[in-house]
PDB file of N, CA and C in Angstrom:
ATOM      1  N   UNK A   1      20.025  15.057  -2.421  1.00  0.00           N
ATOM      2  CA  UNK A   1      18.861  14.301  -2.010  1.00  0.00           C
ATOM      3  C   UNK A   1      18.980  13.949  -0.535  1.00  0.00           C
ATOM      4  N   UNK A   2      18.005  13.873   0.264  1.00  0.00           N
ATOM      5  CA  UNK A   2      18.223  13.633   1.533  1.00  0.00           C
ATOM      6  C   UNK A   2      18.327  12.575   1.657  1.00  0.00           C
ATOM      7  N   UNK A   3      18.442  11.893   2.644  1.00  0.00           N
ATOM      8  CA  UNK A   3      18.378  10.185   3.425  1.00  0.00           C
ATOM      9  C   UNK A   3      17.154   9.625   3.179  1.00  0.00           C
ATOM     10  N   UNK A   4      17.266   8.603   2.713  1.00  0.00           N
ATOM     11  CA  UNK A   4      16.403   7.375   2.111  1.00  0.00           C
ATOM     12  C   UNK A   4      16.455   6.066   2.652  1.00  0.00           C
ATOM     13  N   UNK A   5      15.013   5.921   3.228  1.00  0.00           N
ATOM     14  CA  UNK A   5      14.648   4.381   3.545  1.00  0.00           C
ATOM     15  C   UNK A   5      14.551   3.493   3.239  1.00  0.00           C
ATOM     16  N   UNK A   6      14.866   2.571   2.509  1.00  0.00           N
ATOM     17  CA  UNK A   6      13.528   1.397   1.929  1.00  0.00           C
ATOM     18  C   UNK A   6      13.028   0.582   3.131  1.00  0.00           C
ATOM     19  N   UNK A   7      11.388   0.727   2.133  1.00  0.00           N
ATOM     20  CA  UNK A   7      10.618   0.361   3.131  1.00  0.00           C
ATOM     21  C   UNK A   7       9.765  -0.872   2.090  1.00  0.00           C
ATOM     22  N   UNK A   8       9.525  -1.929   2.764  1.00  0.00           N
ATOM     23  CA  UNK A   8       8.771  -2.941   2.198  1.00  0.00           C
ATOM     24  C   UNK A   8       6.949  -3.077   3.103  1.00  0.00           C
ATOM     25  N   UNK A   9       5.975  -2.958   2.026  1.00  0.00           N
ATOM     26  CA  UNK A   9       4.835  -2.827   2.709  1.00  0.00           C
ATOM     27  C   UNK A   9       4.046  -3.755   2.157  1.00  0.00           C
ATOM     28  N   UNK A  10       2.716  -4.310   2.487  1.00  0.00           N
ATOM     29  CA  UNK A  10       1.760  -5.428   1.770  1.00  0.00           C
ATOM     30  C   UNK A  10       0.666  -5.117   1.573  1.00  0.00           C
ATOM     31  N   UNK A  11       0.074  -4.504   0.557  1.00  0.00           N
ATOM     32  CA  UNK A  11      -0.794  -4.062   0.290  1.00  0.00           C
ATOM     33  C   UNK A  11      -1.576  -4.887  -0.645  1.00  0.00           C
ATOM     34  N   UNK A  12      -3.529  -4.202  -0.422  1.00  0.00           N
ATOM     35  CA  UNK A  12      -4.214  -5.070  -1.272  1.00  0.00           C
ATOM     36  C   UNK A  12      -4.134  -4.769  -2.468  1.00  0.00           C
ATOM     37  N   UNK A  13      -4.217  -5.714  -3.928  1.00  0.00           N
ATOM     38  CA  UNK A  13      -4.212  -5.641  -5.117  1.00  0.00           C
ATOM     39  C   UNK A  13      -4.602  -4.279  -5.343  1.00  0.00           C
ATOM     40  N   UNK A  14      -5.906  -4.110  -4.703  1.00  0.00           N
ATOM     41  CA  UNK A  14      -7.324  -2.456  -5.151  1.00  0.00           C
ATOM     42  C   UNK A  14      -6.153  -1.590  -5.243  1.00  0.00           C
ATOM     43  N   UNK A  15      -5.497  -1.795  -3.827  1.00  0.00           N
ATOM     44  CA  UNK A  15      -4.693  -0.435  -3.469  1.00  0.00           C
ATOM     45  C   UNK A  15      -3.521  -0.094  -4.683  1.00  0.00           C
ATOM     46  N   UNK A  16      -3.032  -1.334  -4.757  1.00  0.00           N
ATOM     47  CA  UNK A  16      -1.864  -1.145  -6.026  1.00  0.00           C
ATOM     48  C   UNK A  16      -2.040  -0.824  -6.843  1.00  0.00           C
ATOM     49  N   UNK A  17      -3.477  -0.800  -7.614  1.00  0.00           N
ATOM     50  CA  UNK A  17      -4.260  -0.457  -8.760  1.00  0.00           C
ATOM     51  C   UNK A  17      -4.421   0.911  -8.410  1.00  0.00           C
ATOM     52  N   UNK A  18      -5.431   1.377  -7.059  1.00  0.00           N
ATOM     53  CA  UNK A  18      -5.421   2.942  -6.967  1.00  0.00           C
ATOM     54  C   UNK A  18      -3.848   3.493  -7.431  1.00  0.00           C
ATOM     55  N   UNK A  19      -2.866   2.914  -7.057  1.00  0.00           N
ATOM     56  CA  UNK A  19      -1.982   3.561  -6.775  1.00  0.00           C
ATOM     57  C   UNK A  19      -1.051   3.944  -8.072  1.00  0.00           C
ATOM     58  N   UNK A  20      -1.132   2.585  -9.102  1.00  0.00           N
ATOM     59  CA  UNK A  20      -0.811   3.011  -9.936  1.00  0.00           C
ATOM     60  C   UNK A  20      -1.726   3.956 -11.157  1.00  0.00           C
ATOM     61  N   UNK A  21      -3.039   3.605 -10.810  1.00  0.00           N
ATOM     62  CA  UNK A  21      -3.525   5.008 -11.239  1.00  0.00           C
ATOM     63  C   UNK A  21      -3.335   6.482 -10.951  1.00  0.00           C
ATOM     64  N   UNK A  22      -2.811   6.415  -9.538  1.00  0.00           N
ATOM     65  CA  UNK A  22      -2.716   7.553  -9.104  1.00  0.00           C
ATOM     66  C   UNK A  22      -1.392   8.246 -10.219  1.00  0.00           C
ATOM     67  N   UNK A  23      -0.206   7.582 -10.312  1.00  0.00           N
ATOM     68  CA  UNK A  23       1.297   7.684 -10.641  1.00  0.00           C
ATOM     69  C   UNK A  23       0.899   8.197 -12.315  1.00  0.00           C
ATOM     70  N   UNK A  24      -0.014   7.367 -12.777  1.00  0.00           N
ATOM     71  CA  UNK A  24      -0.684   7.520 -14.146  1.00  0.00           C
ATOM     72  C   UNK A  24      -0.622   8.734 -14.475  1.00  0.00           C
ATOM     73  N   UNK A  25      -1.938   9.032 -13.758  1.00  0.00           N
ATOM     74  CA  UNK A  25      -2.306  10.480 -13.961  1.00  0.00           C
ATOM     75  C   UNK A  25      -1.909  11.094 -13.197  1.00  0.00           C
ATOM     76  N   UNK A  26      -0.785  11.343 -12.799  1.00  0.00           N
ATOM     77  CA  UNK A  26       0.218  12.676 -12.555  1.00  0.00           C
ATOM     78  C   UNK A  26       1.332  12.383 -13.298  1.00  0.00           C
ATOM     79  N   UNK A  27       1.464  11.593 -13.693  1.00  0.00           N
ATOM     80  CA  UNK A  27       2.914  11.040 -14.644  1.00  0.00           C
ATOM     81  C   UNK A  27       4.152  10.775 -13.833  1.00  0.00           C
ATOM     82  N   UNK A  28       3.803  10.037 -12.634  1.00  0.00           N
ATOM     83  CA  UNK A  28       4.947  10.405 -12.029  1.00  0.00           C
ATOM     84  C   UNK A  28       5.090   8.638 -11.678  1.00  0.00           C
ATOM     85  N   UNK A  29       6.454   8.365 -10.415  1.00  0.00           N
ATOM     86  CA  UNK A  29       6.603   6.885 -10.552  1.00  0.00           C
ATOM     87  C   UNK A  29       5.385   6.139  -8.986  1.00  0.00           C
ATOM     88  N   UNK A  30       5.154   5.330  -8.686  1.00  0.00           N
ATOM     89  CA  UNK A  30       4.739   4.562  -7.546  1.00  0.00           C
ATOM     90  C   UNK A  30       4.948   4.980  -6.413  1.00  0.00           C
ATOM     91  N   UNK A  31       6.750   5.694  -6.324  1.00  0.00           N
ATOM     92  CA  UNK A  31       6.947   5.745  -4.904  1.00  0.00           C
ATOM     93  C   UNK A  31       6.763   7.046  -4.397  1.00  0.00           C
ATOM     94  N   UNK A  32       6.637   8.250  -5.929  1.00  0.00           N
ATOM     95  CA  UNK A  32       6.238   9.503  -5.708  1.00  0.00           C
ATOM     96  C   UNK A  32       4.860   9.131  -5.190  1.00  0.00           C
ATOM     97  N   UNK A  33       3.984   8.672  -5.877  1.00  0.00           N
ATOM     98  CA  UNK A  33       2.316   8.801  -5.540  1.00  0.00           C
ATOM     99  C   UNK A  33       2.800   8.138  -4.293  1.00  0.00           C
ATOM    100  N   UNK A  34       3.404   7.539  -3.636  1.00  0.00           N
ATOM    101  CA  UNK A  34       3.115   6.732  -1.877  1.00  0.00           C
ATOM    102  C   UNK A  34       3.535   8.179  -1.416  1.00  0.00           C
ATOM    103  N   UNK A  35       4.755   8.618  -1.843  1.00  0.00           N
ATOM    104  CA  UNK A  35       5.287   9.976  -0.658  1.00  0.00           C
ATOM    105  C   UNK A  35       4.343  11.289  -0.765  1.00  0.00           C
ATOM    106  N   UNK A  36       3.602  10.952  -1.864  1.00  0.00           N
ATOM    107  CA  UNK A  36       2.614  12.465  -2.049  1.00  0.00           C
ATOM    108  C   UNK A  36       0.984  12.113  -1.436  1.00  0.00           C
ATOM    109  N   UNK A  37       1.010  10.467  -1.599  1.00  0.00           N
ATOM    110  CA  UNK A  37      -0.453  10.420  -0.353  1.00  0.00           C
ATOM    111  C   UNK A  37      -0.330  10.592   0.994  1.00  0.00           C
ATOM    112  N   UNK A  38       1.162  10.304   1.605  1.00  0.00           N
ATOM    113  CA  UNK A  38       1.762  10.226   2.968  1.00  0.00           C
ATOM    114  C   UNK A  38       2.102  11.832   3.219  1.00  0.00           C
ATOM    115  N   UNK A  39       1.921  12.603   2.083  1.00  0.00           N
ATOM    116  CA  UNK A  39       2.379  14.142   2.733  1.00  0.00           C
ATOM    117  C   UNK A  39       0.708  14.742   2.554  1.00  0.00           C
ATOM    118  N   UNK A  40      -0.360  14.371   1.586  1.00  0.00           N
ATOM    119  CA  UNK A  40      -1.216  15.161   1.910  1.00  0.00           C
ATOM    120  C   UNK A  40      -2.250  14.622   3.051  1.00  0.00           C
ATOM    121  N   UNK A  41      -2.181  13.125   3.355  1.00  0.00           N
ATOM    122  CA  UNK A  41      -2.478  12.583   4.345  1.00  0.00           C
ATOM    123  C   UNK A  41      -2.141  13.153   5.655  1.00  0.00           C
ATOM    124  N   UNK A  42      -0.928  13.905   6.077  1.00  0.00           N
ATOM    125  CA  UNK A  42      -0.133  14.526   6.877  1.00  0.00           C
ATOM    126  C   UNK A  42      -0.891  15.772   7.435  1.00  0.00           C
ATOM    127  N   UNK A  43      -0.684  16.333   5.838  1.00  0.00           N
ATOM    128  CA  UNK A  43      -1.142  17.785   6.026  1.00  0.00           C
ATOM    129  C   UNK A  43      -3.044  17.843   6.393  1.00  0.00           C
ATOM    130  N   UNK A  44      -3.616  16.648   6.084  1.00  0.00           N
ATOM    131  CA  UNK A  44      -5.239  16.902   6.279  1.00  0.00           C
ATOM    132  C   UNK A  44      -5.535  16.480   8.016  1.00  0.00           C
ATOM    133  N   UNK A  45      -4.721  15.559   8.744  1.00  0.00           N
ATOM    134  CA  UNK A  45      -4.000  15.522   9.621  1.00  0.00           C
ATOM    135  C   UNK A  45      -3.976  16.401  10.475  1.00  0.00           C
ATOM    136  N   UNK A  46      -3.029  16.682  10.354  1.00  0.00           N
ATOM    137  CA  UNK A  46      -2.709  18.385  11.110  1.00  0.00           C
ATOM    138  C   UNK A  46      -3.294  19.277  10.868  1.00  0.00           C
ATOM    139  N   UNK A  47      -4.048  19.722  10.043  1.00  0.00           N
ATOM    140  CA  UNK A  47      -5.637  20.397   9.824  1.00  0.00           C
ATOM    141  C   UNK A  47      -6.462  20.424  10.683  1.00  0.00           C
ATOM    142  N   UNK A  48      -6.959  19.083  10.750  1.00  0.00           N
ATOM    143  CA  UNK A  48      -8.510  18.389  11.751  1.00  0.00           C
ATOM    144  C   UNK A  48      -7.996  18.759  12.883  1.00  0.00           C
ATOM    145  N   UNK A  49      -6.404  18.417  13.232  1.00  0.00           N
ATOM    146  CA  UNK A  49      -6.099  18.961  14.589  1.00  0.00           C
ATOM    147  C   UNK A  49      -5.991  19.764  15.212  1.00  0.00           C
ATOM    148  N   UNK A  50      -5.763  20.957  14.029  1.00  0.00           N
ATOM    149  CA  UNK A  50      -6.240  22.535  14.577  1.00  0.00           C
ATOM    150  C   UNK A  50      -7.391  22.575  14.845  1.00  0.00           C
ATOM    151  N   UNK A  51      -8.343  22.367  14.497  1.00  0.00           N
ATOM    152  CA  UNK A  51      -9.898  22.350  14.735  1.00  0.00           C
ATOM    153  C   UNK A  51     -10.484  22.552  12.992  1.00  0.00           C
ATOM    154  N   UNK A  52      -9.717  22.641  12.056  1.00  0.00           N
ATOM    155  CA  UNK A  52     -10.144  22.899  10.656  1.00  0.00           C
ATOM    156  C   UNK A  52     -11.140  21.578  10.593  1.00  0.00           C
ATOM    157  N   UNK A  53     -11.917  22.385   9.192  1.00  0.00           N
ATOM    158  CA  UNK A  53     -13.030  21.182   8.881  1.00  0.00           C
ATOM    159  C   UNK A  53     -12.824  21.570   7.425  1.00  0.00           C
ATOM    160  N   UNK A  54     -12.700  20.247   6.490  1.00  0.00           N
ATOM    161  CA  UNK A  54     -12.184  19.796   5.341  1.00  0.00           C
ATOM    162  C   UNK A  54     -13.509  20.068   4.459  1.00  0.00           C
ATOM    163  N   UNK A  55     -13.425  20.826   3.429  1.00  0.00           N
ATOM    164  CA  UNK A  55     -14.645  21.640   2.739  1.00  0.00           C
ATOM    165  C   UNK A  55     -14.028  20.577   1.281  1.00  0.00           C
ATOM    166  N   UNK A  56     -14.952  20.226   0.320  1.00  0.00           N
ATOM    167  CA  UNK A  56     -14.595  19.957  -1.026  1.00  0.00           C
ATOM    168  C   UNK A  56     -16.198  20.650  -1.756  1.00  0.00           C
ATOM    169  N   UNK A  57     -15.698  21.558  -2.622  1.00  0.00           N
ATOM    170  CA  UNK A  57     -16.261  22.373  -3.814  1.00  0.00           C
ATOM    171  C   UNK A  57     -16.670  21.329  -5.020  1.00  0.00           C
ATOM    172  N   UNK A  58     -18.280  21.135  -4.725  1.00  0.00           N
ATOM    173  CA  UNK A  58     -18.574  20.452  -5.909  1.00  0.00           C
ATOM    174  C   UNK A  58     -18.931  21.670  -7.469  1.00  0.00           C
ATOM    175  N   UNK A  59     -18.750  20.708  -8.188  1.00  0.00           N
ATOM    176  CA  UNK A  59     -18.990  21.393  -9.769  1.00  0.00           C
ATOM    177  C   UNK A  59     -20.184  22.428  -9.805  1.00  0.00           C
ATOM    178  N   UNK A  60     -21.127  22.013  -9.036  1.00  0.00           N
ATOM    179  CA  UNK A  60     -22.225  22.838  -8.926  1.00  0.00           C
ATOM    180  C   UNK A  60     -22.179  23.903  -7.968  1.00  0.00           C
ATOM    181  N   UNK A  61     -20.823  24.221  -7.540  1.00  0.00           N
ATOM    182  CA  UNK A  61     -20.291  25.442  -6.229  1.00  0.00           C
ATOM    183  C   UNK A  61     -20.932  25.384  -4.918  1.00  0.00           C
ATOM    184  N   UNK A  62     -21.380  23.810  -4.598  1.00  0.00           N
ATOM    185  CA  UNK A  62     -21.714  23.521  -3.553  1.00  0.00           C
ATOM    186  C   UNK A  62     -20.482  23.226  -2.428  1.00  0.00           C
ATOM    187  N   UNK A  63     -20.728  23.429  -1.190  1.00  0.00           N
ATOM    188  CA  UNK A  63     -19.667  22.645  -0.584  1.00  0.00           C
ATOM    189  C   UNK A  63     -20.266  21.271   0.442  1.00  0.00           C
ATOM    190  N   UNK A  64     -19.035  20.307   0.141  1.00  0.00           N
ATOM    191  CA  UNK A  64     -19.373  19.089   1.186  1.00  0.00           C
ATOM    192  C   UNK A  64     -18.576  19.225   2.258  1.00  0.00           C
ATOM    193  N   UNK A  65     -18.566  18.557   3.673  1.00  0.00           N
ATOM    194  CA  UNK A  65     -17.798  18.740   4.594  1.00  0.00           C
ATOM    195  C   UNK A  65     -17.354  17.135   4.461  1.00  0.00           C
ATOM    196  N   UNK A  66     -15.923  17.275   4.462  1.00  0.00           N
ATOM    197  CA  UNK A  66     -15.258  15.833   3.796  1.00  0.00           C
ATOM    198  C   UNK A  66     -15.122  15.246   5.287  1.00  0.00           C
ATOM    199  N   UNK A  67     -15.271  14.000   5.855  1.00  0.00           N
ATOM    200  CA  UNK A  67     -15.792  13.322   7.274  1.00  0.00           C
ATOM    201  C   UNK A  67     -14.700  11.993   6.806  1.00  0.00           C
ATOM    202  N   UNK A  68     -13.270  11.948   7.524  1.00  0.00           N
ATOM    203  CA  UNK A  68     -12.827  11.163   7.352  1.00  0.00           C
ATOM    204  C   UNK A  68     -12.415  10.277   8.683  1.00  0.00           C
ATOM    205  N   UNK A  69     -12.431   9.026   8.472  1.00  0.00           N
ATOM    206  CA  UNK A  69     -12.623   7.879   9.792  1.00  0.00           C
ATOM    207  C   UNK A  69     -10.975   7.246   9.697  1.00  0.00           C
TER     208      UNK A  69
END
């Protein structure tokens, strides 16, 4: 395993709730869902910065252009 931080953060209730929903439904623990929003957060990131533009495929095979602030 590589080198490990602990890190203490303060977050709002909502968020702790997203978050343990998130862990829910992937079955995984709290600190996986923080390191797996902090890596795809990363990667959408470094995307926009190439000049990419973030497409999401609705059910109806539409696409939206995802506009994040």
């Amino acid at each position: 395993m590589s080198d490990v931080t602990r890190v203490t953060v303060n977050l709002p209730n909502e968020v702790i709730e997203q978050l343990k929903a998130l862990a829910a439904a992937n079955n995984t623990t709290l600190t996986d869902a923080i390191k797996r929003s902090i890596e795809i957060n990363k990667y959408l990131t470094d995307r926009e910065k190439e000049g990419s533009k973030l497409l999401i495929e609705t059910p109806d095979k539409k696409f939206q252009q995802l506009i994040r602030t």
